[in-house]
Protein backbone atom coordinates (compact mmCIF):
# COMPACT_ATOMS: atom_id res chain seq x y z
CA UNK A 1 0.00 0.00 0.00
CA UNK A 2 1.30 3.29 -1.18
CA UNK A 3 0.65 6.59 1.37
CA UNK A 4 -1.36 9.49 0.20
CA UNK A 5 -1.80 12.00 1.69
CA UNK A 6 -4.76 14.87 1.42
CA UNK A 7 -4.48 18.55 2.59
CA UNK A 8 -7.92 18.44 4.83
CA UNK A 9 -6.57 16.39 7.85
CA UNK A 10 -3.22 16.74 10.13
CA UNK A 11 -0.85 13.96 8.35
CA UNK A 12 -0.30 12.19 11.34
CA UNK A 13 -3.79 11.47 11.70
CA UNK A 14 -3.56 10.15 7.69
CA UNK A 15 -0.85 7.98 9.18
CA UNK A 16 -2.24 6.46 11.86
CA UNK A 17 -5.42 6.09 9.99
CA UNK A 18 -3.43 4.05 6.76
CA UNK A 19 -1.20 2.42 9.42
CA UNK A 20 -4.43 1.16 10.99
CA UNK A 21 -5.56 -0.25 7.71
CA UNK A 22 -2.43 -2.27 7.60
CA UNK A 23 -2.86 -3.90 10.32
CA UNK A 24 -6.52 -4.32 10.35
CA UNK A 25 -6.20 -6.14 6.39
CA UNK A 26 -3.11 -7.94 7.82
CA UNK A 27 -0.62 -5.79 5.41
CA UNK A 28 0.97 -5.70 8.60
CA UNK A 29 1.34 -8.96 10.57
CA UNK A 30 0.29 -9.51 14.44
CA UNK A 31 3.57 -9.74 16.12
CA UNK A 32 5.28 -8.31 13.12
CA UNK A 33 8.24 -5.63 14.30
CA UNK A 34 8.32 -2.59 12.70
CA UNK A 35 10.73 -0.67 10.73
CA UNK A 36 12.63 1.94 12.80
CA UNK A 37 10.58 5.34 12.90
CA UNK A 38 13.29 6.79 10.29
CA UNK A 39 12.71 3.99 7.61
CA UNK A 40 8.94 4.47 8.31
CA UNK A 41 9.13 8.26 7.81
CA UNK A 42 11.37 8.15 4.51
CA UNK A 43 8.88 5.43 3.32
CA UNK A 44 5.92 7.93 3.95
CA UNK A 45 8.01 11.03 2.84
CA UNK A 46 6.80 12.67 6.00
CA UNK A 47 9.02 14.10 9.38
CA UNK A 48 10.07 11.56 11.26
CA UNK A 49 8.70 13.67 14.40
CA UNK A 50 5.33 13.01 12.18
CA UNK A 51 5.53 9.77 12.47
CA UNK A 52 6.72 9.08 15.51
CA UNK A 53 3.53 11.05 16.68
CA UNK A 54 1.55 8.55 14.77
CA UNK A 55 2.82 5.52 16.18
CA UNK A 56 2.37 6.63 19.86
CA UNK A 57 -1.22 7.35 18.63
CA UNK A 58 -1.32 3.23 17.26
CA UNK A 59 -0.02 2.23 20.64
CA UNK A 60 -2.75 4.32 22.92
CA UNK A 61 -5.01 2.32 20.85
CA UNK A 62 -3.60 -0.69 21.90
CA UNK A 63 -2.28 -1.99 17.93
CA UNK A 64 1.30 -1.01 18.56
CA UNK A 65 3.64 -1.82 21.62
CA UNK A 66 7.17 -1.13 22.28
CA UNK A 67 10.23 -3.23 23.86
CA UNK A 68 12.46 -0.33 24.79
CA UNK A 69 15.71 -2.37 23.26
CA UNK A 70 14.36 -4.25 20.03
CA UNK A 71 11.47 -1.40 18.41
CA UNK A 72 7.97 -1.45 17.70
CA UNK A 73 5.94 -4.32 17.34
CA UNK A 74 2.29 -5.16 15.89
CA UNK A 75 0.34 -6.48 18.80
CA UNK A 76 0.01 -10.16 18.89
CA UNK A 77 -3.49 -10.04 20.34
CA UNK A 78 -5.91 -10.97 17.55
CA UNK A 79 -8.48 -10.42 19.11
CA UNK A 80 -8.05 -7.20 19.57
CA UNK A 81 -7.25 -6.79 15.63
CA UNK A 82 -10.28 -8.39 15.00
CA UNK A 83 -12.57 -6.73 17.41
CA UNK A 84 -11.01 -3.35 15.76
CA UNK A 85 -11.66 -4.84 12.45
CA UNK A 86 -15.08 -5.35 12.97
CA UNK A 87 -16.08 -1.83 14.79
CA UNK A 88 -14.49 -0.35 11.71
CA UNK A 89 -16.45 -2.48 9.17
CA UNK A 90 -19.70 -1.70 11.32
CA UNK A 91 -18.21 2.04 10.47
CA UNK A 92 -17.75 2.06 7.07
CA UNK A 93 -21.04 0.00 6.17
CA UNK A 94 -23.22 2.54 8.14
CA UNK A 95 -21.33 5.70 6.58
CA UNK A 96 -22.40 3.62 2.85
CA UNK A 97 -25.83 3.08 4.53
CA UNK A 98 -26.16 6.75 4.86
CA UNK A 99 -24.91 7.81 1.90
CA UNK A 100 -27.31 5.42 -0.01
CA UNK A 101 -30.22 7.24 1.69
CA UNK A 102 -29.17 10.54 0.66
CA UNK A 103 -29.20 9.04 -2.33
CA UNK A 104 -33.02 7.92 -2.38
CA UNK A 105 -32.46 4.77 -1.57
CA UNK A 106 -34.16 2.57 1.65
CA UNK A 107 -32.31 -0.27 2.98
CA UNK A 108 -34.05 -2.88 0.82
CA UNK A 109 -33.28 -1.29 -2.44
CA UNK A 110 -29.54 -1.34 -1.22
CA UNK A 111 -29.87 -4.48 -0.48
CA UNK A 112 -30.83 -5.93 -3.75
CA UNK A 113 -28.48 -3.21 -5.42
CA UNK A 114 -26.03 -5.00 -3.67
CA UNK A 115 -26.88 -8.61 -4.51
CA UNK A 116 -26.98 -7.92 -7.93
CA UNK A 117 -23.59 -6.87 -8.37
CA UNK A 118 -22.24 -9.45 -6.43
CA UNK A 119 -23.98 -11.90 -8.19
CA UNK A 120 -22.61 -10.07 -11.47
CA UNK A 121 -18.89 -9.97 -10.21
CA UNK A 122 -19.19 -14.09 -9.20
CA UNK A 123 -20.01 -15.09 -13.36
């Protein structure tokens, strides 16, 4: 996954947010240790003050932990990852929900709209 970046939002928030995502789709391994906040902020193309803010905003969340001597690690509860996963499904499905109603739809009509096209994509 590639980072972009938009001019709307603070670009640490854009990082936690896409680091999140990494995790969360398993980009980014439970257990995994990170890159060192340097490597991480040349990747990005961002300050590495920038990023370092980001990750101490992944572990207050509880995704990211640190072993003073060896880095940053992906936690290696999966729960967790999963229980995150699904809040931010539940999140994204109700934003679509929404936006389907402003839209005209009701829930049944997106419904169907939905089956269809899955049925289409599995031919």
């Amino acid at each position: 996954m590639s980072w972009k970046f938009v001019n709307d939002r603070p670009i640490y928030m854009q990082l936690v947010e896409q680091m999140q995502l990494k995790i969360l789709s398993g980009e980014y391994q439970a257990g995994q240790k990170l890159a060192s906040v340097r490597d991480l902020a040349a990747e990005a193309a961002v300050n590495p003050n920038t990023m370092q803010k980001a990750l101490a905003e992944l572990e207050k969340s509880g995704l990211l932990y640190s072993e003073r001597t060896t880095g940053r690690f992906i936690t290696d509860d999966t729960d967790k990852i999963t229980r995150i996963r699904r809040v931010y499904a539940e999140k994204s499905v109700l934003e679509f929900l929404e936006q389907m109603k402003g839209l005209g739809f009701d829930t049944e009509e997106t419904i169907r709209l939905i089956s269809g096209i899955i049925r289409e994509e599995s031919k």
